[in-house]
N, C-alpha and C. Protein backbone atom coordinates (compact mmCIF):
# COMPACT_ATOMS: atom_id res chain seq x y z
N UNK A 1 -10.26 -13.06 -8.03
CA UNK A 1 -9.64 -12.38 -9.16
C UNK A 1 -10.57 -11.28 -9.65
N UNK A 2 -10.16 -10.12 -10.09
CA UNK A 2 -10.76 -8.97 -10.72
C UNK A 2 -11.30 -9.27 -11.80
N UNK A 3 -12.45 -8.94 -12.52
CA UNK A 3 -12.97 -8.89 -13.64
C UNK A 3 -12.29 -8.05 -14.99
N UNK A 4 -12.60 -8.00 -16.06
CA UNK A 4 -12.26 -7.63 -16.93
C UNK A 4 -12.76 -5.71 -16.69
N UNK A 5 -14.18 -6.04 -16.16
CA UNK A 5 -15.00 -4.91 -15.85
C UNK A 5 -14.79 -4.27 -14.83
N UNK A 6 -14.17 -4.73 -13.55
CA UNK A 6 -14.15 -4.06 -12.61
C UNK A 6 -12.51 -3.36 -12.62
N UNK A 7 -11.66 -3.95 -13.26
CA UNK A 7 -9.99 -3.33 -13.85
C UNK A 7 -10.79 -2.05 -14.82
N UNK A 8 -11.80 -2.50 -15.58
CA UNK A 8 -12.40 -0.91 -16.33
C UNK A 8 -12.50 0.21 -15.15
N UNK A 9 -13.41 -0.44 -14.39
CA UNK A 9 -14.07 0.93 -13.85
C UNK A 9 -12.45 1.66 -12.73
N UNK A 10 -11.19 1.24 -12.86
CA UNK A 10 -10.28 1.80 -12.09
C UNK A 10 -9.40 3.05 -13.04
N UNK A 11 -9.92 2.88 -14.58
CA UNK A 11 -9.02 3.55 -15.21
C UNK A 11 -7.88 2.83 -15.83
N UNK A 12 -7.69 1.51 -15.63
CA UNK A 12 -6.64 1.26 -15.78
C UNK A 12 -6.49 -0.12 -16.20
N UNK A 13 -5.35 -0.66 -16.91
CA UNK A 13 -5.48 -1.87 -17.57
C UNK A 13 -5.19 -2.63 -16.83
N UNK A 14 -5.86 -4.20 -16.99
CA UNK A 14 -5.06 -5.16 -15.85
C UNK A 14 -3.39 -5.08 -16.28
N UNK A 15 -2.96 -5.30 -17.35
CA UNK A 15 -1.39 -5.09 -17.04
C UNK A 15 -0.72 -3.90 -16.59
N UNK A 16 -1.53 -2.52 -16.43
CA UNK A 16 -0.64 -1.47 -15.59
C UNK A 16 -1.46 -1.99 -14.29
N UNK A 17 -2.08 -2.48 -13.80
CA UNK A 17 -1.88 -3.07 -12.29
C UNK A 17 -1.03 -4.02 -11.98
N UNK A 18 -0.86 -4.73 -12.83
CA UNK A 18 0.20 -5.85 -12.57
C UNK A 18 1.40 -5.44 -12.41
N UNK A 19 1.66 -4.47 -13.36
CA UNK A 19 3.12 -3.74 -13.30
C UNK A 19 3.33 -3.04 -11.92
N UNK A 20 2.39 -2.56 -11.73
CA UNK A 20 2.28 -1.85 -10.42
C UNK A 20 2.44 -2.63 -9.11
N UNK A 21 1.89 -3.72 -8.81
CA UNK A 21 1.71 -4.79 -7.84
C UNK A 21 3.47 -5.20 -7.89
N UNK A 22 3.81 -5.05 -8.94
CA UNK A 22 5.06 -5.44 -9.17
C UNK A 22 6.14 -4.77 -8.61
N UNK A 23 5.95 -3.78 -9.13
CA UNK A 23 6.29 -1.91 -8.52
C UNK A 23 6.02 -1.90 -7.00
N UNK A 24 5.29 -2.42 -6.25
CA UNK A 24 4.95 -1.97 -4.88
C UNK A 24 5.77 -2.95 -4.28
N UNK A 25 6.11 -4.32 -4.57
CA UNK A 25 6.64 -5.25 -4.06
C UNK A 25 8.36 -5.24 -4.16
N UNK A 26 8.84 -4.83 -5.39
CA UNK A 26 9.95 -4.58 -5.54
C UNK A 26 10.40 -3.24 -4.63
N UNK A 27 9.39 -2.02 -4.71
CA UNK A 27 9.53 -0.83 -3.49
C UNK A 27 9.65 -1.12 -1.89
N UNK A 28 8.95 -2.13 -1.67
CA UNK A 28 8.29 -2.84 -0.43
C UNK A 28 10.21 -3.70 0.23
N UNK A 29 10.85 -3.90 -1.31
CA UNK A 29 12.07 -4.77 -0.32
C UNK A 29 13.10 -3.69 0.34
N UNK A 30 13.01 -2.85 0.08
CA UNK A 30 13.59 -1.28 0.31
C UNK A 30 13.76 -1.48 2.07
N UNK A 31 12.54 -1.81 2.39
CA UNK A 31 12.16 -1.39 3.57
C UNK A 31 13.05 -2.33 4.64
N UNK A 32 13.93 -1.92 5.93
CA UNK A 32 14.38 -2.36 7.16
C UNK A 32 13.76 -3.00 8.12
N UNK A 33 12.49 -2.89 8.18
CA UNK A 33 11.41 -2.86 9.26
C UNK A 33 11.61 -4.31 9.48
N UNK A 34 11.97 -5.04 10.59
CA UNK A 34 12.08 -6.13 10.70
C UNK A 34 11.00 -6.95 10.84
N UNK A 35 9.74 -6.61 10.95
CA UNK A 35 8.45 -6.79 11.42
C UNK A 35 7.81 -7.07 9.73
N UNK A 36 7.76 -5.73 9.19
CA UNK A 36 6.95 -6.34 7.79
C UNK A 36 7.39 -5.02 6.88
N UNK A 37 7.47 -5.53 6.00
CA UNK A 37 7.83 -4.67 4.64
C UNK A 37 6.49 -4.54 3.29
N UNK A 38 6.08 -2.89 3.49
CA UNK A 38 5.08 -3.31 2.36
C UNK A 38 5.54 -2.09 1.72
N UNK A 39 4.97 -2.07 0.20
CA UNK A 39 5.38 -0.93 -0.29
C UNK A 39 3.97 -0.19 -1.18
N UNK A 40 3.73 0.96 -1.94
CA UNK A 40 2.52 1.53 -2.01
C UNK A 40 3.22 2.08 -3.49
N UNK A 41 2.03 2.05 -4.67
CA UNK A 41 2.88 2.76 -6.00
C UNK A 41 1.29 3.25 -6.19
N UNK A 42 1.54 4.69 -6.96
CA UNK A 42 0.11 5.23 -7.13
C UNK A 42 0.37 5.64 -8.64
N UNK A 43 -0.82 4.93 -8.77
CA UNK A 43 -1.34 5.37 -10.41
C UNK A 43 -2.09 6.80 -11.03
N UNK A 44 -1.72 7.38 -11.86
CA UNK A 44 -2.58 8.64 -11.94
C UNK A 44 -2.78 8.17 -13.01
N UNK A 45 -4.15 9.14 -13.82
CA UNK A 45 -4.99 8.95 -14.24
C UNK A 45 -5.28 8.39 -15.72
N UNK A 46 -3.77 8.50 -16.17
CA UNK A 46 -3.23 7.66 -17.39
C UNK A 46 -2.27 6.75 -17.38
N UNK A 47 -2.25 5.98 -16.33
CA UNK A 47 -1.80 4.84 -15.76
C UNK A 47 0.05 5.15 -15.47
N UNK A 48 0.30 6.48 -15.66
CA UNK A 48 1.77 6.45 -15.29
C UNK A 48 1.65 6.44 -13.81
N UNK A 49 2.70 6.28 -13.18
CA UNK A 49 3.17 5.95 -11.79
C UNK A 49 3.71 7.63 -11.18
N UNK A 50 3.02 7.74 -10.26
CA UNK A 50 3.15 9.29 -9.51
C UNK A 50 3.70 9.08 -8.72
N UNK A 51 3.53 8.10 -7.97
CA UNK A 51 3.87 8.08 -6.72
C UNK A 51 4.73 6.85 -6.24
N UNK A 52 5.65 6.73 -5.33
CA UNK A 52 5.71 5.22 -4.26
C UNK A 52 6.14 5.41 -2.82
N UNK A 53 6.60 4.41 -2.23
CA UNK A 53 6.89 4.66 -1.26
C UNK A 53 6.98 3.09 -0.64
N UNK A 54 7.59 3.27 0.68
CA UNK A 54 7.88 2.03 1.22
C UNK A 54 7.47 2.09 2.91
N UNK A 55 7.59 1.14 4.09
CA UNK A 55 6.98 1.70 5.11
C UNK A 55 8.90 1.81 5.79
N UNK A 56 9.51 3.22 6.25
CA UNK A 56 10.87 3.29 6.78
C UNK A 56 10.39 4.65 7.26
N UNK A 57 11.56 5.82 7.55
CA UNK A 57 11.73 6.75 8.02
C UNK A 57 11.87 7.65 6.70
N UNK A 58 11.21 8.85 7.82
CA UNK A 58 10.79 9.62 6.02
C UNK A 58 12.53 10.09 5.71
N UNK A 59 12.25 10.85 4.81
CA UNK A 59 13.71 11.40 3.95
C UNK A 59 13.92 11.99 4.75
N UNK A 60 15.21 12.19 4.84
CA UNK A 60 16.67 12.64 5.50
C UNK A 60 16.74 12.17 6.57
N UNK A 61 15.77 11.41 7.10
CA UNK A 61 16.30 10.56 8.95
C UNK A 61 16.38 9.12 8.77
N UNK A 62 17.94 9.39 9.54
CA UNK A 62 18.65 7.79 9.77
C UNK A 62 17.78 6.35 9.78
N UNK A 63 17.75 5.82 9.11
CA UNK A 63 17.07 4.46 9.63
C UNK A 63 18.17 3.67 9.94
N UNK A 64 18.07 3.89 11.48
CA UNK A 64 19.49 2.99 12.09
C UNK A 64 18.79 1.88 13.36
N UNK A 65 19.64 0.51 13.07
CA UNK A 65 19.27 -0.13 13.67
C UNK A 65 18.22 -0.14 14.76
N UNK A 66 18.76 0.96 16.28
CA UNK A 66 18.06 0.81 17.34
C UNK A 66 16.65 1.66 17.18
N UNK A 67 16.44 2.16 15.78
CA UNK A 67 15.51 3.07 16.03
C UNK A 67 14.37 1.82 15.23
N UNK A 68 15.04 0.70 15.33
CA UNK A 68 13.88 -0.33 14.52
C UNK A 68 13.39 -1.16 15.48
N UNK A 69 14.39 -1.27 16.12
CA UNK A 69 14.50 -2.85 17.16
C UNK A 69 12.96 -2.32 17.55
N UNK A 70 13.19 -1.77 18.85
CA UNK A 70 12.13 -1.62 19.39
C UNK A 70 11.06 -1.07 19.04
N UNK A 71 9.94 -1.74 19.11
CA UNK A 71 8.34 -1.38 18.30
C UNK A 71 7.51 -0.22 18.10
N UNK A 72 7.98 0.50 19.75
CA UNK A 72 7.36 1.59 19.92
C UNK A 72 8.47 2.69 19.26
N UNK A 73 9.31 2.50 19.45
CA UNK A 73 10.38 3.65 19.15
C UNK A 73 10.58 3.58 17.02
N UNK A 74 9.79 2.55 16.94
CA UNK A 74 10.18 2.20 15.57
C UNK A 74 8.97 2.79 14.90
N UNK A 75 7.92 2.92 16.30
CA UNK A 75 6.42 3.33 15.45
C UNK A 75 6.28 4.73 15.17
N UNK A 76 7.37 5.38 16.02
CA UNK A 76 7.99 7.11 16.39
C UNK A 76 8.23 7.18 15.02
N UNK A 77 8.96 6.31 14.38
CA UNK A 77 10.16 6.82 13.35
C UNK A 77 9.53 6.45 11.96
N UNK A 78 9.15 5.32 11.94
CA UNK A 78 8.55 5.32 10.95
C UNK A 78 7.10 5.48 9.91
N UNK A 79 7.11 5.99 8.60
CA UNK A 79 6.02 6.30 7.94
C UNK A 79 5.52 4.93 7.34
N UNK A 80 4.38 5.09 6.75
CA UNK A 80 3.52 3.96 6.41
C UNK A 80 3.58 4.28 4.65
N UNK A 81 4.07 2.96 3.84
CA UNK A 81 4.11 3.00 2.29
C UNK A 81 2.97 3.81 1.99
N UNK A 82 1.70 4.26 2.07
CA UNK A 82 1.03 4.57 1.14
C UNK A 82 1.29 6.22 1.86
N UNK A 83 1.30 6.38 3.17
CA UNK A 83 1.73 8.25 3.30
C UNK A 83 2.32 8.60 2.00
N UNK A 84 3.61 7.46 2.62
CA UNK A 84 4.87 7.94 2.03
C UNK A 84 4.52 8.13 0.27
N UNK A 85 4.02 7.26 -0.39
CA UNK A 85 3.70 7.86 -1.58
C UNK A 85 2.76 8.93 -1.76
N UNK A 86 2.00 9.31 -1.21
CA UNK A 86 1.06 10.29 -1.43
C UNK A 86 1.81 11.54 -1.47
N UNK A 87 2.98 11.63 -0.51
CA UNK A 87 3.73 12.82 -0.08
C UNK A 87 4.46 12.66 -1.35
N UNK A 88 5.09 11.66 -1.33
CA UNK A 88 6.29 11.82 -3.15
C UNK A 88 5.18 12.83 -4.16
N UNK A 89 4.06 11.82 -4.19
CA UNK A 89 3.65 12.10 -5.41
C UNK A 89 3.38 14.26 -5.43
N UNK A 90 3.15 14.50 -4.17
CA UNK A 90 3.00 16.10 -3.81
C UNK A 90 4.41 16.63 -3.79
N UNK A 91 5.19 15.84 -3.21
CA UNK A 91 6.35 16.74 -3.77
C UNK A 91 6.75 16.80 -5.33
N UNK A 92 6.59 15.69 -5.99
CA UNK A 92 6.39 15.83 -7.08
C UNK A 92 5.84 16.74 -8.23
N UNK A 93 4.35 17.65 -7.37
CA UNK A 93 3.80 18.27 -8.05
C UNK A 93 2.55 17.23 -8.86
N UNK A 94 2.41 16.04 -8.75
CA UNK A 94 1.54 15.17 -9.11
C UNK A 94 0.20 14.97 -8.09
N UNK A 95 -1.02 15.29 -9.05
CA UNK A 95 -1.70 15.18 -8.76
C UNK A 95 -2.53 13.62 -8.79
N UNK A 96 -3.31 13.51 -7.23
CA UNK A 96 -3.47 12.36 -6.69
C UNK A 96 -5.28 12.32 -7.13
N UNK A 97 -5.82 13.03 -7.79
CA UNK A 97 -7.25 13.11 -7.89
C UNK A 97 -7.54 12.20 -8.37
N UNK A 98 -8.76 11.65 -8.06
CA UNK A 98 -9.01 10.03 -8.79
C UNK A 98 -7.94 9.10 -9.56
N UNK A 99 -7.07 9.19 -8.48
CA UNK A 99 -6.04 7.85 -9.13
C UNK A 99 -6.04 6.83 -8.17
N UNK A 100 -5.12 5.84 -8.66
CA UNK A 100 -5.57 4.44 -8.12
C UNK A 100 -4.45 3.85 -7.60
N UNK A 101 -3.97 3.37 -6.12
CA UNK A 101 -3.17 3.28 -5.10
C UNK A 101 -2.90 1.60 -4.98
N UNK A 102 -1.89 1.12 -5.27
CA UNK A 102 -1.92 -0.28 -5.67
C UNK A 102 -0.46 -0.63 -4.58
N UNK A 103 -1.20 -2.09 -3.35
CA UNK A 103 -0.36 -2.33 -2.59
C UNK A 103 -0.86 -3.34 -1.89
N UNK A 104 0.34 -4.03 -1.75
CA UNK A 104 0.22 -5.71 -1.27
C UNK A 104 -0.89 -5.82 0.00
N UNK A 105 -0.58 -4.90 1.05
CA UNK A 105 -1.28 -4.89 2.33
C UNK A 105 -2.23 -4.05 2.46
N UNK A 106 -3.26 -4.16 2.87
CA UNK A 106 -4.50 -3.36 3.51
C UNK A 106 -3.56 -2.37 4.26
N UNK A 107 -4.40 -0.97 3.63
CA UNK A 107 -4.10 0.24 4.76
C UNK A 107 -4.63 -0.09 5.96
N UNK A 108 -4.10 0.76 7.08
CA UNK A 108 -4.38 0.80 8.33
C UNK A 108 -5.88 2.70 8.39
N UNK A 109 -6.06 2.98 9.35
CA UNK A 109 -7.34 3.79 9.26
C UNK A 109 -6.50 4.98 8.85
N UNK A 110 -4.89 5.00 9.55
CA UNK A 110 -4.35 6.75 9.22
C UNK A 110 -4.41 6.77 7.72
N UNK A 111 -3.63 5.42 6.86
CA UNK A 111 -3.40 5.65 6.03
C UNK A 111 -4.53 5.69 5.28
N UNK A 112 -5.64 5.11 5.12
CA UNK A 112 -6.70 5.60 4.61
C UNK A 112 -7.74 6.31 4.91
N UNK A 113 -7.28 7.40 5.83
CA UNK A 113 -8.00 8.51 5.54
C UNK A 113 -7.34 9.61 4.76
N UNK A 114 -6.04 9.51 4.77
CA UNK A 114 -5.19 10.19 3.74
C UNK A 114 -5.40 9.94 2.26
N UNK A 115 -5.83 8.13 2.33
CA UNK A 115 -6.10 8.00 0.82
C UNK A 115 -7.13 8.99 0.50
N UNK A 116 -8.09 8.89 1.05
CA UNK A 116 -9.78 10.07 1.11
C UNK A 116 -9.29 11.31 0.86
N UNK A 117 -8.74 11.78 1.95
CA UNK A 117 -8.41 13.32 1.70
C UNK A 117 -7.48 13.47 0.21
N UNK A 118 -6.46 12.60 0.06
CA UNK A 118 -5.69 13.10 -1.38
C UNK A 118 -6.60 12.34 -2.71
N UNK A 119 -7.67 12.28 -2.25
CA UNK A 119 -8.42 11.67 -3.92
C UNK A 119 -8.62 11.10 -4.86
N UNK A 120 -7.62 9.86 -3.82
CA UNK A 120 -7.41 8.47 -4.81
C UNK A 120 -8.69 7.71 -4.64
N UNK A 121 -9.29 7.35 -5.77
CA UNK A 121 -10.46 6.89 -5.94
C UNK A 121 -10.51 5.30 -6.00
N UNK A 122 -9.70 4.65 -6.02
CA UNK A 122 -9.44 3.05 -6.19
C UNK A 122 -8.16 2.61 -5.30
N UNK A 123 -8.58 2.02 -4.94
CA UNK A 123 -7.31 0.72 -4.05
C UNK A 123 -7.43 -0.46 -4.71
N UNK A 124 -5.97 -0.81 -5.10
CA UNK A 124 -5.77 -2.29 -5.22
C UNK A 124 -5.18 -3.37 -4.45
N UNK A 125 -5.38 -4.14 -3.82
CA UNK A 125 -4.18 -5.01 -2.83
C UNK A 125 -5.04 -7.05 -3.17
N UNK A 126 -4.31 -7.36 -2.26
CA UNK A 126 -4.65 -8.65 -2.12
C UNK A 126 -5.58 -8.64 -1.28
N UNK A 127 -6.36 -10.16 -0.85
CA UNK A 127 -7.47 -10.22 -0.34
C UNK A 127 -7.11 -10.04 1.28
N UNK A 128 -8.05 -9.08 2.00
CA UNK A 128 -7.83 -8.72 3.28
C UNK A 128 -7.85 -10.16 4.29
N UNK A 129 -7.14 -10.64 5.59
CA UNK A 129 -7.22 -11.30 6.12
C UNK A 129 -7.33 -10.62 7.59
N UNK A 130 -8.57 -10.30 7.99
CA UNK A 130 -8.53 -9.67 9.37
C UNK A 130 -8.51 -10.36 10.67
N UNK A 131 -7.33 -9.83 11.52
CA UNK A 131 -6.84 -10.34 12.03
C UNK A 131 -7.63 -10.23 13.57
N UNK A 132 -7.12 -10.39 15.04
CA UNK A 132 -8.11 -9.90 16.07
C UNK A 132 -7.43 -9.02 16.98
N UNK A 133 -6.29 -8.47 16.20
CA UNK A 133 -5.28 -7.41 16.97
C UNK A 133 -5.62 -6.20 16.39
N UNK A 134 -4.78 -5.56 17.31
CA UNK A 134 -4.75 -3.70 17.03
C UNK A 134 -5.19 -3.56 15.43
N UNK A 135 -4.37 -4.12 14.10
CA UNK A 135 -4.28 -3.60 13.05
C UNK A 135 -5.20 -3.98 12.55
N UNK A 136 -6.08 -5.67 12.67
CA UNK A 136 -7.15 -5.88 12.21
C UNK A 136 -8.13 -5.58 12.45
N UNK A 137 -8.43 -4.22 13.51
CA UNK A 137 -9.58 -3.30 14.05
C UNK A 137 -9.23 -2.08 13.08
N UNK A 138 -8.22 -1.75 13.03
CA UNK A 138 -7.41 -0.37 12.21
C UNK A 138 -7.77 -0.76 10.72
N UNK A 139 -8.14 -1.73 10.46
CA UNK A 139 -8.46 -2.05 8.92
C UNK A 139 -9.37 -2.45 8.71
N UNK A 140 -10.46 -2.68 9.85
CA UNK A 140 -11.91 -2.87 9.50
C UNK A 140 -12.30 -1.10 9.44
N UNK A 141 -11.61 -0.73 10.35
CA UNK A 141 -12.48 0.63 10.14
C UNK A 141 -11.88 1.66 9.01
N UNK A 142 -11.07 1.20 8.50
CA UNK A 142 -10.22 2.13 7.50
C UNK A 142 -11.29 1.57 6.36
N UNK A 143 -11.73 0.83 6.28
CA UNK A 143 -12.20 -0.25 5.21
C UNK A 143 -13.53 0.49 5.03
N UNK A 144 -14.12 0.83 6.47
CA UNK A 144 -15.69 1.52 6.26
C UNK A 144 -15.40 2.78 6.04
N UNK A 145 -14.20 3.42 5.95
CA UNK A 145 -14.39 4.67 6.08
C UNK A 145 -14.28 4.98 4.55
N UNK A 146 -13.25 4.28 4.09
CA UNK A 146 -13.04 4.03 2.22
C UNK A 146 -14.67 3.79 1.55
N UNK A 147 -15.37 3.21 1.87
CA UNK A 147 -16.72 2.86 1.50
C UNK A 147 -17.68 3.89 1.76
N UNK A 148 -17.28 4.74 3.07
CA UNK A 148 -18.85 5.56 2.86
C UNK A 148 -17.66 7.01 1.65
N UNK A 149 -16.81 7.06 1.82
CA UNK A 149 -15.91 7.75 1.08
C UNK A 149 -16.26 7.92 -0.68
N UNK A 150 -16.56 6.15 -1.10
CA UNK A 150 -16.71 6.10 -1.72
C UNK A 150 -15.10 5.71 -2.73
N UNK A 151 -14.43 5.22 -1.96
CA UNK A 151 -13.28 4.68 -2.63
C UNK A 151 -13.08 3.50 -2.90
N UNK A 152 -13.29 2.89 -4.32
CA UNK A 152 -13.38 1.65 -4.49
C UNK A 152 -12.31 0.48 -4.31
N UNK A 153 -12.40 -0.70 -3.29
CA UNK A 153 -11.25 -1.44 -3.42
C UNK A 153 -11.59 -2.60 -3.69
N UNK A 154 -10.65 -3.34 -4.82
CA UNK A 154 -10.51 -4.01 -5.71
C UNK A 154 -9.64 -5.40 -4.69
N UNK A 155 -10.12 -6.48 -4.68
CA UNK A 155 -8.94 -7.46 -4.42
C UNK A 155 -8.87 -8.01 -5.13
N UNK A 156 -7.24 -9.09 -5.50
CA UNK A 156 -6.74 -10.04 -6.17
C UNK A 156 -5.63 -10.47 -5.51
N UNK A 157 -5.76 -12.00 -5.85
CA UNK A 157 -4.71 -12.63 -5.32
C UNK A 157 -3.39 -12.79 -6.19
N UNK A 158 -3.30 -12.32 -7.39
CA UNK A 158 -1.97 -11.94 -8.21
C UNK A 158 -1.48 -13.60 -8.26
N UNK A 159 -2.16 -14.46 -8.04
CA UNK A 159 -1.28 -15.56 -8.36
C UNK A 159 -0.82 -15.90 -9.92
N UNK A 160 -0.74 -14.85 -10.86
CA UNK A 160 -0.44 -15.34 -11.80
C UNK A 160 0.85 -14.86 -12.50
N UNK A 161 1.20 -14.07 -11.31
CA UNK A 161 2.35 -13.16 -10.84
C UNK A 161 3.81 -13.57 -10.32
N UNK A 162 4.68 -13.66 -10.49
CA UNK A 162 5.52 -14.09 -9.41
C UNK A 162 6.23 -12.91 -8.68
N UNK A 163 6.18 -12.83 -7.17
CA UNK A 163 6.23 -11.94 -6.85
C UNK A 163 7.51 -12.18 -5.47
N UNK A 164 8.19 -11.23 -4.98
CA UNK A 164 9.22 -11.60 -4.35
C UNK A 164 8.55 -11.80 -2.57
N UNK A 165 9.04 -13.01 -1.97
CA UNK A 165 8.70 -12.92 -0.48
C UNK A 165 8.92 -11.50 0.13
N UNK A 166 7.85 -11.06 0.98
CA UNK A 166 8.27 -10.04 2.02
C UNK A 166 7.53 -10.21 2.92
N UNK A 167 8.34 -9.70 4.61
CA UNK A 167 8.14 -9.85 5.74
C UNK A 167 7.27 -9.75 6.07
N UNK A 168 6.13 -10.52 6.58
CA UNK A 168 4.73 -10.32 7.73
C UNK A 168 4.72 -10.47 8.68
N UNK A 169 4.58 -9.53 9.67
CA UNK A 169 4.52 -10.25 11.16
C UNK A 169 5.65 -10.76 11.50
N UNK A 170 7.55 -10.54 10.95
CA UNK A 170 8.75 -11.11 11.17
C UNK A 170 9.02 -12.36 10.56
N UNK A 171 7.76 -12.71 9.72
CA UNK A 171 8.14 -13.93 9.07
C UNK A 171 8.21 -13.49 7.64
N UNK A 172 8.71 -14.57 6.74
CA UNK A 172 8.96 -14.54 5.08
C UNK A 172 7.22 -14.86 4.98
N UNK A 173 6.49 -13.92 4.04
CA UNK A 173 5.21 -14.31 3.26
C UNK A 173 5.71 -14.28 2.06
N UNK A 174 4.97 -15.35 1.58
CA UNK A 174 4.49 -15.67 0.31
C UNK A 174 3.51 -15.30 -0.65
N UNK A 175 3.26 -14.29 -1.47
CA UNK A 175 1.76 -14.36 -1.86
C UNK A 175 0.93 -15.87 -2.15
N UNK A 176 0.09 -16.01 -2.00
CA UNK A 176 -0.85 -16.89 -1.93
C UNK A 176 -0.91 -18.12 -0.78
N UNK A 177 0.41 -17.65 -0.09
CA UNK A 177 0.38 -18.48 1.30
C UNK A 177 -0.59 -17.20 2.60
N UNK A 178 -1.05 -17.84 3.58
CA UNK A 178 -1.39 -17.06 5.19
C UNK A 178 -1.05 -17.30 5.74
């Protein structure tokens, strides 16, 4: 669980993270992806919400069945929740400079080097569980790259939360289940 002190140093109150965690999960059911559904809500710098996003096909292309089924053709098509908010929040005209990016799942390395380059200074998610596949190499190194970056990430397990199941790996997760 986060400290009283370490929710300080993000800018932001533990209840606009909570709201947010809330916000990413409710964004996160949006998503088709039969595989896993996560979703990404970004905080700017007075705790309003700039940004979200979910992991599907960006705006204006079909998310139709066959372009999901299959893994590779699904990896063609679809964007990753935290792109996808970074881009809202720019089309928006919202600026991403030291704000704070709050989402159930560990980025992968694309998506956090995007966090770096757009200037979100804090990540929030649950506690990382690294795995010994493709993504749990993609998130050890996304993880060092956030650190020499200098982007602080925060875990919590939100169990005090109730939060809706979404897909991991094709199965129903639970927060506080693995």
């Amino acid at each position: 669980m986060l400290t009283r002190a370490e929710f300080a140093q993000t800018g932001q109150s533990p209840d606009v993270i909570d709201i947010a965690m809330i916000a990413a999960f409710k964004v996160a059911l949006q998503s088709k992806d039969p595989s896993s559904q996560t979703g990404a809500v970004i905080l700017g710098q007075t705790g309003d919400i700039i940004g979200v996003g979910f992991n599907g096909t960006p705006r204006g292309v079909k998310d139709t069945k066959p372009r999901r089924t299959d893994r590779e053709t699904k990896l063609r098509f679809y964007e990753h929740a935290e792109r996808r908010a970074i881009a809202q929040a720019a089309r928006l005209g919202q600026a991403t400079w030291r704000a704070c990016l709050v989402s159930p799942w560990v980025g992968c390395t694309e998506c956090d080097r995007m966090i770096i380059e757009s200037g979100i200074r804090h990540v929030v998610r649950f506690p990382v569980v690294y795995g010994d596949d493709h993504w749990g190499e993609s998130i050890r190194f996304g993880d060092e790259l956030m650190r020499e970056a200098g982007v602080t990430v925060y875990e919590d397990t939100f169990d005090h939360l109730s939060l809706p199941p979404l897909r991991r790996g094709g199965k129903s997760w639970v927060p506080g289940e693995q």
